[in-house]
C-alpha atoms as a PDB file:
ATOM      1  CA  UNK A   1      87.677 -78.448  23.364  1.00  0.00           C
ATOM      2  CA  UNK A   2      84.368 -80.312  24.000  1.00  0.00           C
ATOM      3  CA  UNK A   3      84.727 -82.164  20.520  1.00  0.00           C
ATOM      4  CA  UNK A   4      87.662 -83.866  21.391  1.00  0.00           C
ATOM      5  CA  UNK A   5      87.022 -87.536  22.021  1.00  0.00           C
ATOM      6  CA  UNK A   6      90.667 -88.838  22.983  1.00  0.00           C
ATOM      7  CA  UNK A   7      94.672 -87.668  22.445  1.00  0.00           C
ATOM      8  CA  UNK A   8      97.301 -90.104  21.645  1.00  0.00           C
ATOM      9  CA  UNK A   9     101.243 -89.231  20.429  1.00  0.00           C
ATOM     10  CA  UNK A  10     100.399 -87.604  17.456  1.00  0.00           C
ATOM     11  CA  UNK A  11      96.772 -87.842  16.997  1.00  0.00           C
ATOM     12  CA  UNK A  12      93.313 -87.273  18.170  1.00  0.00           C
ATOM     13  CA  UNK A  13      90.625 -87.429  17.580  1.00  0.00           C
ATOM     14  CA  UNK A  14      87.512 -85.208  17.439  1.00  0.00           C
ATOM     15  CA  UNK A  15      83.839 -85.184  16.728  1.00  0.00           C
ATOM     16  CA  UNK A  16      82.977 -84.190  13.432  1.00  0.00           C
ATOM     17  CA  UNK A  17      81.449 -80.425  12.321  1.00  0.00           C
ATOM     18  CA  UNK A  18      79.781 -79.529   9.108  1.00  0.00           C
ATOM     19  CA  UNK A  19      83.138 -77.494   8.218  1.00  0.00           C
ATOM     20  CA  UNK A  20      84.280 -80.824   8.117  1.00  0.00           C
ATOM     21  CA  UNK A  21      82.100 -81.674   5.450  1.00  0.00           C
ATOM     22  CA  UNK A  22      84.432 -81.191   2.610  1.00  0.00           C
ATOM     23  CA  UNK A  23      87.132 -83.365   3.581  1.00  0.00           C
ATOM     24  CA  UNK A  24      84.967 -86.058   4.572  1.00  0.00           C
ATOM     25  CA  UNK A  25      83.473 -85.821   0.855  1.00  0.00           C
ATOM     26  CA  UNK A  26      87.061 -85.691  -0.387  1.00  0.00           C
ATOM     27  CA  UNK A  27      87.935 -88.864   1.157  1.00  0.00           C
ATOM     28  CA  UNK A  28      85.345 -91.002   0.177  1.00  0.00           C
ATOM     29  CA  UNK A  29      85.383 -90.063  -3.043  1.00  0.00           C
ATOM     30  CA  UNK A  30      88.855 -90.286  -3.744  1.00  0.00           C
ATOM     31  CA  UNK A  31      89.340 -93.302  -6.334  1.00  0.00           C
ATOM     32  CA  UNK A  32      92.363 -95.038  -4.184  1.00  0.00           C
ATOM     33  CA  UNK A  33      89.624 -95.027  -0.929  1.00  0.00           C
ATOM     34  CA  UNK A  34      86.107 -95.278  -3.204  1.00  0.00           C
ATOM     35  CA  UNK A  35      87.333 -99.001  -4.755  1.00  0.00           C
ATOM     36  CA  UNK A  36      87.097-100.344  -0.265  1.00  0.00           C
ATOM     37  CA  UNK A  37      84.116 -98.690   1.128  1.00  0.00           C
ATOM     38  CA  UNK A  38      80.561 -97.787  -0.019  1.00  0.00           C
ATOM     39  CA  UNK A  39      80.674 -93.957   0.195  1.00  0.00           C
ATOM     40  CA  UNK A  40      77.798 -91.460   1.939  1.00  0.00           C
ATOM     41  CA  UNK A  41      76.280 -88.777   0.231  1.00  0.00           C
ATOM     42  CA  UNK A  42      76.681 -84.963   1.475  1.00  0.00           C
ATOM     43  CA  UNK A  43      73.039 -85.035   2.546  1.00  0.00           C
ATOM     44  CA  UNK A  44      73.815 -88.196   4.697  1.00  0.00           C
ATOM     45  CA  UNK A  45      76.743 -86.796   6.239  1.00  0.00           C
ATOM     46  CA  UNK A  46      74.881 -83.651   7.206  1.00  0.00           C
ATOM     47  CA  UNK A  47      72.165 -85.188   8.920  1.00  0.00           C
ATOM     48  CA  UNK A  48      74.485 -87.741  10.573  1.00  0.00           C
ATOM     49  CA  UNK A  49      76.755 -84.653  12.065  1.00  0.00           C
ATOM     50  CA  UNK A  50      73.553 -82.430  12.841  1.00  0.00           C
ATOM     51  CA  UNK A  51      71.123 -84.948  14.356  1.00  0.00           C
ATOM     52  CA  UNK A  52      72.509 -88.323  14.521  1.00  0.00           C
ATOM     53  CA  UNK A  53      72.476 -89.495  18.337  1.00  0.00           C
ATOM     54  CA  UNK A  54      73.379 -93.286  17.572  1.00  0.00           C
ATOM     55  CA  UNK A  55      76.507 -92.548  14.854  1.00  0.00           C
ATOM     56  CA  UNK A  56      78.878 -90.418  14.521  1.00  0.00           C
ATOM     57  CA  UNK A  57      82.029 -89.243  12.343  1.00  0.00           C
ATOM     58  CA  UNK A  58      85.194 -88.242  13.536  1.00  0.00           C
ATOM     59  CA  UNK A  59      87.821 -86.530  12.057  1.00  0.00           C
ATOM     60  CA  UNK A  60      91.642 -87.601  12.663  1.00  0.00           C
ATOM     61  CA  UNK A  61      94.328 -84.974  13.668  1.00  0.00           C
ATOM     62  CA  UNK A  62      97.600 -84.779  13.903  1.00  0.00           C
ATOM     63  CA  UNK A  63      97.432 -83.285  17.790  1.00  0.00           C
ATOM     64  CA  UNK A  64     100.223 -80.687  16.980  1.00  0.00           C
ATOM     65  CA  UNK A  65      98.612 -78.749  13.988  1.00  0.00           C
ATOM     66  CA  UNK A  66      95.304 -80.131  14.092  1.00  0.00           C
ATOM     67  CA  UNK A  67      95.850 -81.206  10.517  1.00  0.00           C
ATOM     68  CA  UNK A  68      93.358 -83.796   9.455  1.00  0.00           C
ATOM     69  CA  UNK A  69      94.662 -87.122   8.190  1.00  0.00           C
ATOM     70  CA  UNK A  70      91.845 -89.385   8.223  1.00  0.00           C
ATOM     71  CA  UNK A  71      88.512 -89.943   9.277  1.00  0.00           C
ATOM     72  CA  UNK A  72      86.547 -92.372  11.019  1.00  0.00           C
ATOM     73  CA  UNK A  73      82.545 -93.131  11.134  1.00  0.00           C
ATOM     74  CA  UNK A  74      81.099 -95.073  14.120  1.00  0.00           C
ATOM     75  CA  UNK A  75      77.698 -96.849  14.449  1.00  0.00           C
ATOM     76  CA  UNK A  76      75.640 -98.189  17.398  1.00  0.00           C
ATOM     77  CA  UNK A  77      76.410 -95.721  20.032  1.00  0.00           C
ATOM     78  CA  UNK A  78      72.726 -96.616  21.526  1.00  0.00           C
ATOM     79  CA  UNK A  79      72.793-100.218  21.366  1.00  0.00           C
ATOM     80  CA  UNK A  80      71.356-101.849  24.492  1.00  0.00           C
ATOM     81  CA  UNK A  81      74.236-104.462  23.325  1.00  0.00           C
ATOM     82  CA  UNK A  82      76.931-102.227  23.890  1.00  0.00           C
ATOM     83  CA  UNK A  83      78.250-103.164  20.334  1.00  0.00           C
ATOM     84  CA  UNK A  84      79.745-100.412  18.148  1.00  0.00           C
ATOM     85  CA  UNK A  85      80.523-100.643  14.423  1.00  0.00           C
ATOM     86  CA  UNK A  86      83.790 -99.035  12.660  1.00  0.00           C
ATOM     87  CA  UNK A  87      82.017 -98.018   9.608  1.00  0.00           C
ATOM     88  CA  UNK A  88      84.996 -95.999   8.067  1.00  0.00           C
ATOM     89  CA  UNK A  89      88.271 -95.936   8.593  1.00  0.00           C
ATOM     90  CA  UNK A  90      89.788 -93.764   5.892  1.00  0.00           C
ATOM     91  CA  UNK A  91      93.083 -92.757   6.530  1.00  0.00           C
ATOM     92  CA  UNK A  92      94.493 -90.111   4.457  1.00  0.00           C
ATOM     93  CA  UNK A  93      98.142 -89.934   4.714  1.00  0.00           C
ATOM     94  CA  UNK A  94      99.088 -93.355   3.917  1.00  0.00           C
ATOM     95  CA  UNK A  95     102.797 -95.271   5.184  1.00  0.00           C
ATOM     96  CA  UNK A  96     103.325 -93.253   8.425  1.00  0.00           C
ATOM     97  CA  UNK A  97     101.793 -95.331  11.175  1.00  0.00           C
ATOM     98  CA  UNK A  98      98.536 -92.932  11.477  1.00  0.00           C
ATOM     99  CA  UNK A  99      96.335 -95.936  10.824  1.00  0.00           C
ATOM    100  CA  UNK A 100      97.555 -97.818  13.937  1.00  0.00           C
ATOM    101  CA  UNK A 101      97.361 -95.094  16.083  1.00  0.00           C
ATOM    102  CA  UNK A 102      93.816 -93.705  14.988  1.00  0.00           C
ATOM    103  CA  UNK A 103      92.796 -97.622  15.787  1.00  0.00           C
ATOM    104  CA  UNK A 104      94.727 -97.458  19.282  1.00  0.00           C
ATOM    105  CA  UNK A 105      92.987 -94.065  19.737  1.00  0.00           C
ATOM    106  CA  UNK A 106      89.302 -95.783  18.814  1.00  0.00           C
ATOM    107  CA  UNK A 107      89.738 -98.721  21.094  1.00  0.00           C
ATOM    108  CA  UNK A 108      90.841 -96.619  23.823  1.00  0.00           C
ATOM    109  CA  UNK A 109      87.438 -94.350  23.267  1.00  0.00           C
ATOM    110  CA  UNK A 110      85.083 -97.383  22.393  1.00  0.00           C
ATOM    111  CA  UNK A 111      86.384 -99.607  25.376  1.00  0.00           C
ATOM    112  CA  UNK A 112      87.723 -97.506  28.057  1.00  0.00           C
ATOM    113  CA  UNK A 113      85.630 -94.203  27.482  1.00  0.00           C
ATOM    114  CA  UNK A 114      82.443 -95.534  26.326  1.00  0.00           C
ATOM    115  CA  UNK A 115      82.413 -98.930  27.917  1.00  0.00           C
ATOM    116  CA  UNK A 116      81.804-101.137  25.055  1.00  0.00           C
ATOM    117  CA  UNK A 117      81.646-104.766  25.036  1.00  0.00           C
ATOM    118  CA  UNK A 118      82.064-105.538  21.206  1.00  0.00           C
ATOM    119  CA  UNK A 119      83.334-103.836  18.261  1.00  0.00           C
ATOM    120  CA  UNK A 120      83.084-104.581  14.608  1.00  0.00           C
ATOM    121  CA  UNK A 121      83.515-103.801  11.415  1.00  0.00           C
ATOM    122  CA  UNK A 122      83.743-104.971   7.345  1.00  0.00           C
ATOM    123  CA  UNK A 123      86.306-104.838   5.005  1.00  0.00           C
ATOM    124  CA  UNK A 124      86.018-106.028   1.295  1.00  0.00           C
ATOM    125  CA  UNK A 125      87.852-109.144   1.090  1.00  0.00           C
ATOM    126  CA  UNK A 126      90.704-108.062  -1.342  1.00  0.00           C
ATOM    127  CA  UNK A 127      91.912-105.135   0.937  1.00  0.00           C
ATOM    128  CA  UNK A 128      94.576-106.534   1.886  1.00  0.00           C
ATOM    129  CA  UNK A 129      96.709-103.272   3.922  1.00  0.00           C
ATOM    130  CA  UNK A 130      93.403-102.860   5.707  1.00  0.00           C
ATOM    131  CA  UNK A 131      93.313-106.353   6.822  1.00  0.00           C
ATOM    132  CA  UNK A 132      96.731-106.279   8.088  1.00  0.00           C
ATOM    133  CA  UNK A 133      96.073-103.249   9.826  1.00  0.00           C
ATOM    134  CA  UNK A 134      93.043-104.333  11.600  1.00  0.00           C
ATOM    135  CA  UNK A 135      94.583-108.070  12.624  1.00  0.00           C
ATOM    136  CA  UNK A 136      97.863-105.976  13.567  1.00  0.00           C
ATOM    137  CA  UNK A 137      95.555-104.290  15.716  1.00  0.00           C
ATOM    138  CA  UNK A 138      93.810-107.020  17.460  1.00  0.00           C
ATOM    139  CA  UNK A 139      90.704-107.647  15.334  1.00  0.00           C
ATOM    140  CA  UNK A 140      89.975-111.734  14.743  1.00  0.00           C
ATOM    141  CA  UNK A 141      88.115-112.381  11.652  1.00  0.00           C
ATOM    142  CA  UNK A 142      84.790-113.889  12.554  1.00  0.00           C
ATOM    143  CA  UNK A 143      83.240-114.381   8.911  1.00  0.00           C
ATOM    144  CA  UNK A 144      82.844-113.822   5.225  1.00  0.00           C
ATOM    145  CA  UNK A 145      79.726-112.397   3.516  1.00  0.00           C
ATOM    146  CA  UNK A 146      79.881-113.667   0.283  1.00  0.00           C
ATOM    147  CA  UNK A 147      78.908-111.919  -2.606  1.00  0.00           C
ATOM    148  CA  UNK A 148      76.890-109.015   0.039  1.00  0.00           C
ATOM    149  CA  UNK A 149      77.481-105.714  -2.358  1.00  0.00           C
ATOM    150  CA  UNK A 150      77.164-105.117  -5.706  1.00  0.00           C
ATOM    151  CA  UNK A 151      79.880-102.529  -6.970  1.00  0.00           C
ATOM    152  CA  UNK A 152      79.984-101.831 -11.197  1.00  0.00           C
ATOM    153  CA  UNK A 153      78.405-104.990 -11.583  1.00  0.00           C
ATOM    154  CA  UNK A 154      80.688-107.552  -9.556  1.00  0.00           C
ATOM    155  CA  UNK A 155      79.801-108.933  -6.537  1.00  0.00           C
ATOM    156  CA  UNK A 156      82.329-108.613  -3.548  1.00  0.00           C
ATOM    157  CA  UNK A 157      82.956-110.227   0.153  1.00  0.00           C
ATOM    158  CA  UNK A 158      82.912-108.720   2.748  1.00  0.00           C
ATOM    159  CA  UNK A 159      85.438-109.728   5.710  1.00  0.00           C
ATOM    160  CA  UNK A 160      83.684-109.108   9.768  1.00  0.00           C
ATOM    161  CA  UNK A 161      86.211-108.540  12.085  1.00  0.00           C
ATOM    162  CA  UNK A 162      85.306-107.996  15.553  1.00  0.00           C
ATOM    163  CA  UNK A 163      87.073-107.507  19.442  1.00  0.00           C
ATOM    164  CA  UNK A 164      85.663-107.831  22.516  1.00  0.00           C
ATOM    165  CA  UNK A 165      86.318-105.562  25.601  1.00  0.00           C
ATOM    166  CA  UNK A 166      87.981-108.515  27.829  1.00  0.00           C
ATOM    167  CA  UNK A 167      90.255-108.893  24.269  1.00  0.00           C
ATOM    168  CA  UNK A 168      91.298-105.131  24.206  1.00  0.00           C
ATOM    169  CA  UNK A 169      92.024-105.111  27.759  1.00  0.00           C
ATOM    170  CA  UNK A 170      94.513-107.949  27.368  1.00  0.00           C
ATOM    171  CA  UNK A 171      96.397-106.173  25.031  1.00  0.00           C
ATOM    172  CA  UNK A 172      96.669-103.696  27.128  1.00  0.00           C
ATOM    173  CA  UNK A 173      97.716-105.629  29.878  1.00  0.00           C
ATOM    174  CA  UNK A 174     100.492-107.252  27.777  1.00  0.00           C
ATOM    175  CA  UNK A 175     101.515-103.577  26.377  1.00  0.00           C
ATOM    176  CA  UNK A 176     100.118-103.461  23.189  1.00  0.00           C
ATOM    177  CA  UNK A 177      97.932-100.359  23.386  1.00  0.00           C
ATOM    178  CA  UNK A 178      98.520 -96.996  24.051  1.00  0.00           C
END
């Protein structure tokens, strides 16, 4: 399959289609997900899946049935900095361990596949299972942008977490990754 970007235990994970589309909207605009990210239009999606070169979103399978149970959306795949941003990680089925593997799965594609030297992403401040998750996984916490997005009138904080390559290979090296 020339989508596929990378296989793990139970998941992998897969370039995006439009057929996708409809899950992807599903996600992000489910109330338990909408409250922790700033969702994408259709339209945005679309374009992103038909034309984007430097982003990209990925759907989350389970390998067996090709079931999706999350999805993912990356940024930077051009940068001359060889820096790539998590954008979303939206993981559908909740409580069974599919959001440490899908992050296994995108270090393994962002650092060993791709080469990358840094990865980052955001998280509102008050998400706290995401948090765990990413620090679980590695991430350090490198800031707080106060009061960055406006959502029904409150400002919010966002939390930067980033890894660098030499970091993810570590854990490797001491067993941590897939």
């Amino acid at each position: 399959m020339r989508d596929l970007l990378h296989k793990g235990n139970r998941l992998q994970l897969r370039r995006a289609g439009v057929q996708d589309l409809d899950y992807i909207m599903k996600l992000e605009y489910d109330p338990e997900n909408l409250r922790f990210i700033v969702p994408f239009d259709r339209d945005f999606h679309t374009k992103l899946i038909e034309e984007s070169k430097a982003a990209m979103d990925i759907l989350v399978e389970e390998k067996d049935t090709g079931d999706p149970v999350g999805y993912l959306m990356v940024n930077g795949l051009k940068t001359e900095a060889k820096e790539i941003e998590w954008t979303h990680i939206i993981i559908d089925k909740k409580g069974q361990g599919y959001g440490h593997e899908a992050m296994k799965l995108l270090k393994i594609w962002s650092f060993d596949d791709l080469g990358f030297h840094r990865a980052w992403l955001d998280c509102k401040d008050y998400n706290d299972r995401a948090l765990h998750l990413y620090e679980s996984e590695g991430m350090l916490r490198e800031g707080l942008i106060r009061e960055t997005i406006l959502t029904n009138g409150v400002y919010e904080n966002l939390v930067i977490l980033g890894m660098l390559d030499r970091e993810y290979h570590a854990r490797r090296e001491q067993g941590m990754e897939l």
